[in-house]
N, C-alpha and C. Protein backbone atom coordinates (compact mmCIF):
# COMPACT_ATOMS: atom_id res chain seq x y z
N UNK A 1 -21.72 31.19 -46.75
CA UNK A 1 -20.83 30.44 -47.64
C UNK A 1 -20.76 31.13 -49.00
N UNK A 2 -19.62 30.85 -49.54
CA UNK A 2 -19.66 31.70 -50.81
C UNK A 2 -20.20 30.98 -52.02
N UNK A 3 -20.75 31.74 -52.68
CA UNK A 3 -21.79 30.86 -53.96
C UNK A 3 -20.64 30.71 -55.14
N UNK A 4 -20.92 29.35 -55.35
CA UNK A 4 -19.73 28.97 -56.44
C UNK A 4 -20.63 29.33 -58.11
N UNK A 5 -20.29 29.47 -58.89
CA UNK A 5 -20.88 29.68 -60.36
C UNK A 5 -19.57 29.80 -61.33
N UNK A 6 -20.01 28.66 -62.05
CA UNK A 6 -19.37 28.40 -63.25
C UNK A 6 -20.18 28.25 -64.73
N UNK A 7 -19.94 28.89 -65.70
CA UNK A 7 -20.32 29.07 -66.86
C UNK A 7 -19.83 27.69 -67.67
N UNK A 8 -21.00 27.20 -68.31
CA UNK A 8 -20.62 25.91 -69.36
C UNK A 8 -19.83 26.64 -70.23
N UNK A 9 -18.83 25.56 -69.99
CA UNK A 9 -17.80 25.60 -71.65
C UNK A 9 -18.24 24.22 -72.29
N UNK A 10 -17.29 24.23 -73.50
CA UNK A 10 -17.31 23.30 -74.85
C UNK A 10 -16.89 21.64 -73.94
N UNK A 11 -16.46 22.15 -72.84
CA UNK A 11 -16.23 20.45 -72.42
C UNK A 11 -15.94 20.24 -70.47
N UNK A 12 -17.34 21.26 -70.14
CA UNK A 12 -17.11 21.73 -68.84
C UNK A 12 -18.42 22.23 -68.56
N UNK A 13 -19.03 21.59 -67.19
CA UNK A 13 -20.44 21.59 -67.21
C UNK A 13 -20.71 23.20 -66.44
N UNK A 14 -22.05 23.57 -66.39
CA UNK A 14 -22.57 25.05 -65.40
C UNK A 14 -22.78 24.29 -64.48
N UNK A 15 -22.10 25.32 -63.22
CA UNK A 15 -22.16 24.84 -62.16
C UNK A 15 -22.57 26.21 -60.80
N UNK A 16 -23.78 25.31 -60.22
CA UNK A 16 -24.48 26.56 -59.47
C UNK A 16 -24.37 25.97 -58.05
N UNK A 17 -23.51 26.29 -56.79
CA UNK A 17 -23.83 25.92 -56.16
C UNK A 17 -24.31 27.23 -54.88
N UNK A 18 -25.02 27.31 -54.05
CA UNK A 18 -25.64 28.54 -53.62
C UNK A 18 -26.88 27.76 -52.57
N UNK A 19 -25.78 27.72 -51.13
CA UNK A 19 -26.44 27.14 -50.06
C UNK A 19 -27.57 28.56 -49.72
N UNK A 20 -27.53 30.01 -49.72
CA UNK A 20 -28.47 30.78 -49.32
C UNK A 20 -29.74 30.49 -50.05
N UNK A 21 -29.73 30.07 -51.33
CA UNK A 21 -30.71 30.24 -52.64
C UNK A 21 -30.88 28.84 -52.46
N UNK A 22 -30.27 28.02 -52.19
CA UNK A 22 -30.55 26.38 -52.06
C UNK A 22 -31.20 25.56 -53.50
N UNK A 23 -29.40 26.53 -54.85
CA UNK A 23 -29.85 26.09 -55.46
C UNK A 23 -28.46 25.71 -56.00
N UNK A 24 -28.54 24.01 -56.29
CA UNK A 24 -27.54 23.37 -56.79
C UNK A 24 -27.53 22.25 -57.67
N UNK A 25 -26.60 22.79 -58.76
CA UNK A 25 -26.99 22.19 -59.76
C UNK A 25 -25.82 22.35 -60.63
N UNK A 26 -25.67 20.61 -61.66
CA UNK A 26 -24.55 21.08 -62.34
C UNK A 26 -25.04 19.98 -63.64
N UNK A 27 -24.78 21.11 -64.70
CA UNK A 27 -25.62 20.64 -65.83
C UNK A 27 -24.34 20.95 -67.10
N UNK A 28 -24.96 19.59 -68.04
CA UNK A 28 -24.61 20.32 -69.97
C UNK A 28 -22.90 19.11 -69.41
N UNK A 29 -22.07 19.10 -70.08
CA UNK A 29 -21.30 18.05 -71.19
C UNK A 29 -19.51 18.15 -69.72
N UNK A 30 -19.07 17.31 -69.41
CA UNK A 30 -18.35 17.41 -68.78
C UNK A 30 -16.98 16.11 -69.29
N UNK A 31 -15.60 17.06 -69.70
CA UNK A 31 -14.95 16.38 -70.26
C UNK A 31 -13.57 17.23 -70.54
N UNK A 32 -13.29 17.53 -69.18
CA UNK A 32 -12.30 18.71 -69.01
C UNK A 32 -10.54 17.91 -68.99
N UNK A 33 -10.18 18.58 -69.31
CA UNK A 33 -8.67 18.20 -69.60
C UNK A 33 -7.98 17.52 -68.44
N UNK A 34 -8.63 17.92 -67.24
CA UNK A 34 -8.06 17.63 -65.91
C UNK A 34 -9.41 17.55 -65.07
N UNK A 35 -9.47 16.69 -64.79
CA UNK A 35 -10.85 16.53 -64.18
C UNK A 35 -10.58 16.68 -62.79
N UNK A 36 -9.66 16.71 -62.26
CA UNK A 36 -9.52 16.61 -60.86
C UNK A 36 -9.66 18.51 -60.65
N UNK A 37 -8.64 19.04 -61.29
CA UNK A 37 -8.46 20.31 -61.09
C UNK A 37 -9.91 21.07 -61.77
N UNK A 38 -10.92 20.59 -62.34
CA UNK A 38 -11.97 21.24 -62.34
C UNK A 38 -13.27 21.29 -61.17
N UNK A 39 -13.20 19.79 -60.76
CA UNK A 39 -13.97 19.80 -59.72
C UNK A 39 -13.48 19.66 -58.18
N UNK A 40 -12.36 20.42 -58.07
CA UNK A 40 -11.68 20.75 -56.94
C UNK A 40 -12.58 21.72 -55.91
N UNK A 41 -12.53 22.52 -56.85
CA UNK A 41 -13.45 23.82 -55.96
C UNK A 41 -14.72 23.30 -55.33
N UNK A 42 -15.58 22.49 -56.51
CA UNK A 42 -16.96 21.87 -56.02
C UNK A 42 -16.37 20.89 -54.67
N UNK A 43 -15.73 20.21 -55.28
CA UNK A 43 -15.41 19.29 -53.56
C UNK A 43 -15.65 19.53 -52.70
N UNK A 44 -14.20 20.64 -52.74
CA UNK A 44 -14.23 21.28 -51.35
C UNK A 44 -15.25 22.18 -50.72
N UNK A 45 -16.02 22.77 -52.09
CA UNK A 45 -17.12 23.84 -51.50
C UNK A 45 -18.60 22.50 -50.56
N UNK A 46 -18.85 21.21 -51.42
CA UNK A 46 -19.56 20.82 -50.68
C UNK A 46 -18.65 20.17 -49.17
N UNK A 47 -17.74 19.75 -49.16
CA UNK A 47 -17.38 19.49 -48.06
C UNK A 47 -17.49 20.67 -46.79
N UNK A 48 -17.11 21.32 -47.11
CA UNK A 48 -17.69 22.64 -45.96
C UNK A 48 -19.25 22.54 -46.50
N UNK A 49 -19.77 22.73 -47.18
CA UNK A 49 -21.35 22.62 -47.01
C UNK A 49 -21.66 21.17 -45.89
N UNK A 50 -21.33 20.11 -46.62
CA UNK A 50 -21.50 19.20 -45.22
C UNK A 50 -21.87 19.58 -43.59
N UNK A 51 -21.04 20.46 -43.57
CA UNK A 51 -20.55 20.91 -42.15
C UNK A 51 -21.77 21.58 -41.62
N UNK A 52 -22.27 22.15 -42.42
CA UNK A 52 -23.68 23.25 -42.15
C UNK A 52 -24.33 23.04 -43.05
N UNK A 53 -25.29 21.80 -43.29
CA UNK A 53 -26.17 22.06 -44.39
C UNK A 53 -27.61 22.54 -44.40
N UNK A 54 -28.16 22.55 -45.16
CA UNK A 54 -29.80 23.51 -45.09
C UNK A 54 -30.51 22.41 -44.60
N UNK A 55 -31.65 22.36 -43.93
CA UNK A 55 -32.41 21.35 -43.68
C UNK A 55 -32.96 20.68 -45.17
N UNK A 56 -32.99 21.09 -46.36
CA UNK A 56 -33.77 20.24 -47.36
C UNK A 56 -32.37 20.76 -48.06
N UNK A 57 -31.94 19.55 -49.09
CA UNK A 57 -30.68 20.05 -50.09
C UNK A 57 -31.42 18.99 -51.54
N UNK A 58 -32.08 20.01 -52.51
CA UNK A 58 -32.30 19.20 -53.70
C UNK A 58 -31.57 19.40 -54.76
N UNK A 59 -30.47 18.46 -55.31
CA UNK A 59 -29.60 18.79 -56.14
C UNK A 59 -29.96 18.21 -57.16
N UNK A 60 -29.73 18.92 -58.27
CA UNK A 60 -30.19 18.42 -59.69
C UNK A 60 -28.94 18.75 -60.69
N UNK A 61 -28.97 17.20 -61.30
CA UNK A 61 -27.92 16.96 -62.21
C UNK A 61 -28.44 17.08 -63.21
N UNK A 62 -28.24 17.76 -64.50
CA UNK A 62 -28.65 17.68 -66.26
C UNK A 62 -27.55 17.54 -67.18
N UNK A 63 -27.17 16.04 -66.85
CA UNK A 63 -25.95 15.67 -67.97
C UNK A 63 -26.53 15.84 -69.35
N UNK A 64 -26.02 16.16 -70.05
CA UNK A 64 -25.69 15.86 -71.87
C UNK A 64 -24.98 15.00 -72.32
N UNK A 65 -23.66 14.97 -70.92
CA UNK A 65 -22.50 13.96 -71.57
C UNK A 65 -21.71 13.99 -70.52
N UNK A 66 -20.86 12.96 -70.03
CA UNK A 66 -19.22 13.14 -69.26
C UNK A 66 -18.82 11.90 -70.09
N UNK A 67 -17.44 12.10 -69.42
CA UNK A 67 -16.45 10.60 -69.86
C UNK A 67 -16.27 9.94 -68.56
N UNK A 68 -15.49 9.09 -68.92
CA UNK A 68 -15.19 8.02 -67.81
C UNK A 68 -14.76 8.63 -66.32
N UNK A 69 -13.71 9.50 -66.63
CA UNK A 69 -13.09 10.36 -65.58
C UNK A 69 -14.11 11.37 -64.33
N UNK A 70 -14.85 11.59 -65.21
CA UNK A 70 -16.08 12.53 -64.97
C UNK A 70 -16.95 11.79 -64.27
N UNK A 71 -17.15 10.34 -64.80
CA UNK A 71 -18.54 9.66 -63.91
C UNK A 71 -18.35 9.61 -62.48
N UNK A 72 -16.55 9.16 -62.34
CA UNK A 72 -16.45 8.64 -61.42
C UNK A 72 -16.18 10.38 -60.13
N UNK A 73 -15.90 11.48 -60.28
CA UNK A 73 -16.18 12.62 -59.99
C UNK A 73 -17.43 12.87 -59.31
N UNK A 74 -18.58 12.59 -60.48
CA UNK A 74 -19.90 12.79 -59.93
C UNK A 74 -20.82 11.58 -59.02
N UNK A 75 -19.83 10.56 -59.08
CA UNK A 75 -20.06 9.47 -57.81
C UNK A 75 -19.61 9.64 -56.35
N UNK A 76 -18.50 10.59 -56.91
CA UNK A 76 -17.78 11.07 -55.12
C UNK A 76 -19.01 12.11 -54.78
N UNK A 77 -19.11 12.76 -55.97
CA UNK A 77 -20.42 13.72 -55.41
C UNK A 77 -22.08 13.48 -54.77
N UNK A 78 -22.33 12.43 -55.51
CA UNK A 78 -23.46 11.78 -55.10
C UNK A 78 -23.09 10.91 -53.47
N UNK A 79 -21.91 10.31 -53.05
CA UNK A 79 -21.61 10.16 -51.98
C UNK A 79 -21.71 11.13 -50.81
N UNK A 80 -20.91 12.25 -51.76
CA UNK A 80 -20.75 13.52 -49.94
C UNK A 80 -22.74 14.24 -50.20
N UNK A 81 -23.32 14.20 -51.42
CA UNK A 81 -24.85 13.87 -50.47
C UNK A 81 -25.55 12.66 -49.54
N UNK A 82 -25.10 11.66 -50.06
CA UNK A 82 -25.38 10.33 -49.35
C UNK A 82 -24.69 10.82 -47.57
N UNK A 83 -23.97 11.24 -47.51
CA UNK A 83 -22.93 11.49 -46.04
C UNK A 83 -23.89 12.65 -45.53
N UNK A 84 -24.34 13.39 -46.40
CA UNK A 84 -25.06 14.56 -45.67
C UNK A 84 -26.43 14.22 -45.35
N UNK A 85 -27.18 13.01 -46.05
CA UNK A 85 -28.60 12.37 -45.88
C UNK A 85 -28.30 11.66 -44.65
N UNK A 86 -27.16 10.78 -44.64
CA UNK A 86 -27.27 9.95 -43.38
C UNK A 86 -26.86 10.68 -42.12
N UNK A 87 -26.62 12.06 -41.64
CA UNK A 87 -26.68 12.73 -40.81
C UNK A 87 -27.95 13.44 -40.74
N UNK A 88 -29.04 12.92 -41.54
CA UNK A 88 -30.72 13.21 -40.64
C UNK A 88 -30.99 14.44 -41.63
N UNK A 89 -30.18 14.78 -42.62
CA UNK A 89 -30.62 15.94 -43.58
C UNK A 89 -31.52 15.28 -44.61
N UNK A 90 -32.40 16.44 -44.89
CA UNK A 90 -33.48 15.98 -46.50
C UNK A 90 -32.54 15.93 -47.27
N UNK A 91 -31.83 15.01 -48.17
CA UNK A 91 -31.28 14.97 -49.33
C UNK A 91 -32.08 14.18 -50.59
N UNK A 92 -32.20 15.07 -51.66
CA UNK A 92 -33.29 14.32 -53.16
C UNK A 92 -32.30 14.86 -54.06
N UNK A 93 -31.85 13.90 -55.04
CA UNK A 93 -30.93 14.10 -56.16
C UNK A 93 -32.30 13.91 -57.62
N UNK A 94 -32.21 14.79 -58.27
CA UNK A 94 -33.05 14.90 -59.36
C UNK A 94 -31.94 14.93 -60.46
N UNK A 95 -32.33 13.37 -61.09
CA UNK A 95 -31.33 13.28 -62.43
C UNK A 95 -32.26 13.78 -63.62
N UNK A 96 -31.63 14.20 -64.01
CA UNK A 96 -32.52 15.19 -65.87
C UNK A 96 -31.76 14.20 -66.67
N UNK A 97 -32.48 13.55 -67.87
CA UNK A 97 -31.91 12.70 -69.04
C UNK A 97 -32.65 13.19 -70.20
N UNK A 98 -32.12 13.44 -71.38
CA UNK A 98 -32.64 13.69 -72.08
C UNK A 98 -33.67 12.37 -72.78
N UNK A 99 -35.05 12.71 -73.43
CA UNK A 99 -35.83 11.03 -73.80
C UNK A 99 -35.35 10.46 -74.62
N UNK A 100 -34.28 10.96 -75.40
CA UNK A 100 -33.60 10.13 -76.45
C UNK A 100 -32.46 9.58 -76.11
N UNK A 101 -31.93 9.61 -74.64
CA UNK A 101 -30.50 9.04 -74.30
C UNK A 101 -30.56 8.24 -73.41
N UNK A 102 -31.05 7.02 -73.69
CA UNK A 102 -31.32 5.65 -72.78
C UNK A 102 -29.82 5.11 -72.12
N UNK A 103 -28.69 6.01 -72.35
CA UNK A 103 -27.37 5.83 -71.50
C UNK A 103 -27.24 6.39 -70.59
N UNK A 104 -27.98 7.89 -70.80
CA UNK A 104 -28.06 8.75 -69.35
C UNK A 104 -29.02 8.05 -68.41
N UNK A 105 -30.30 8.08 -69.09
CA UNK A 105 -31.48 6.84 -67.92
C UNK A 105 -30.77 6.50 -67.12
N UNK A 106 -29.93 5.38 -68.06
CA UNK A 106 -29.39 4.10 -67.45
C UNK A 106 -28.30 4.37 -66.09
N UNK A 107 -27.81 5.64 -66.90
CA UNK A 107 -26.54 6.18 -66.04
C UNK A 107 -27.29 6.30 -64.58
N UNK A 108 -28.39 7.12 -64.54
CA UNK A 108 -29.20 8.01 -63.39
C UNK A 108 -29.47 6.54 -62.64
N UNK A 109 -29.70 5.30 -63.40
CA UNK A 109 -30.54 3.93 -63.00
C UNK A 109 -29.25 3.81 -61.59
N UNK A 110 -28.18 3.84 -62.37
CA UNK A 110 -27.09 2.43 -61.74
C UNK A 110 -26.60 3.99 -60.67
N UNK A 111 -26.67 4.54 -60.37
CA UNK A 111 -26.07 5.93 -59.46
C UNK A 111 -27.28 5.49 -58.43
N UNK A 112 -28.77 5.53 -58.69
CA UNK A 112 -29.63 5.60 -58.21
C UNK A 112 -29.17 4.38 -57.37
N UNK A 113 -28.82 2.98 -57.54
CA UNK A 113 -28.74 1.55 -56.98
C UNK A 113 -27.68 1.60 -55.81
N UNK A 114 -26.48 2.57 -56.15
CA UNK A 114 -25.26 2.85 -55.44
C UNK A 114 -25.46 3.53 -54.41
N UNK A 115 -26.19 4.59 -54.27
CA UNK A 115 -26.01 6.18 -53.42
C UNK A 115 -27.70 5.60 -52.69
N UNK A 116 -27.71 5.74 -51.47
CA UNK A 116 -28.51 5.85 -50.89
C UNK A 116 -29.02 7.01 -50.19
N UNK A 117 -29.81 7.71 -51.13
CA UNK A 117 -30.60 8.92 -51.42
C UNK A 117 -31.96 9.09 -51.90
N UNK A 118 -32.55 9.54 -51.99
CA UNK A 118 -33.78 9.83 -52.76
C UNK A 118 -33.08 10.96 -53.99
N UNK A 119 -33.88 9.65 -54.92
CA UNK A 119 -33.54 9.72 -56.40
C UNK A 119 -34.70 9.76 -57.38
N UNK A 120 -34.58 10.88 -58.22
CA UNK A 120 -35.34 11.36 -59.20
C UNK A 120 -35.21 11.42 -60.54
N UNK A 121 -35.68 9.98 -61.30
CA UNK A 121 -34.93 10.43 -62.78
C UNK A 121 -36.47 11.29 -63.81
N UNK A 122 -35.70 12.22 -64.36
CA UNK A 122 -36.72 13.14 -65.21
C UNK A 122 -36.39 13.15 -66.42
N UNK A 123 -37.38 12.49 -67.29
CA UNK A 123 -36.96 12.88 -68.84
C UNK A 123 -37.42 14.13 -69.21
N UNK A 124 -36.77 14.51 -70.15
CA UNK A 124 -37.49 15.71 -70.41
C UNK A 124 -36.79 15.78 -72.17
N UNK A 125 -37.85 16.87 -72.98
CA UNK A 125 -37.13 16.69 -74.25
C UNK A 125 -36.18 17.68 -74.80
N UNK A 126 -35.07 17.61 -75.27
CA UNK A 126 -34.42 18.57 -76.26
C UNK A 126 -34.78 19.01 -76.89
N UNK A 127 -35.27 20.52 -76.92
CA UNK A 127 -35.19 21.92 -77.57
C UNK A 127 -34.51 22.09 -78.72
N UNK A 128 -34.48 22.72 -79.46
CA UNK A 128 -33.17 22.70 -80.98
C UNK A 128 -33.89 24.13 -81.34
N UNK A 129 -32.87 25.03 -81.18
CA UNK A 129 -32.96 26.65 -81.71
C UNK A 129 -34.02 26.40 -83.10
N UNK A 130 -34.36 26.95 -83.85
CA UNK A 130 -35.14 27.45 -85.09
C UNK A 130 -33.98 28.04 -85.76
């Protein structure tokens, strides 16, 4: 399968997806002009992943930020893992929140209640250059 990689922009998250490396992950601030036409590619790339997935798939999310448009994006996404867990695959979603953003928690809380997956929320702290 071909490895998808996208570089964070100013309102557009990094996005690693890489079934050989079995490493997927989409992190940092999501709030793209067209939300449909950004996470088109991811769709479709996990939907063919569906089809053939690795025996263990641990995906890790590290929001900073989305908007409304965006949540509901990364709910279809947390679904087509939920679709790939209930066909007998290891699926573990590891949410990253930063410790000062009790909206992301919360966010990771109410995703966690919806998607029937094994769910991981991780605080961890923000860094700030010198």
């Amino acid at each position: 399968m071909e490895v998808i990689t996208i570089p964070g922009a100013q309102d557009t998250p990094s996005v690693v997806l890489d079934k050989q490396n079995s490493k997927f992950e989409i992190s940092g601030k999501s709030f793209p002009a067209d939300v449909g036409q950004f996470y088109k590619p991811i769709m479709d790339w996990l939907d063919e992943y569906s089809k053939s997935p690795n025996e263990k798939t641990v995906f890790v999310m590290k929001m900073d930020y989305f908007n409304t448009a965006s949540s509901k994006v990364i709910l279809d996404i947390l679904y087509k893992l939920e679709d790939i867990s209930s066909e007998g695959h290891h699926v573990e979603i590891k949410w990253y929140y930063p410790d000062d953003d009790e909206d992301m928690k919360e966010t990771g809380e109410e995703y966690d209640e919806i998607v029937d997956v094994a769910f991981e929320l991780i605080e961890y702290t923000v860094q700030f250059a010198e």
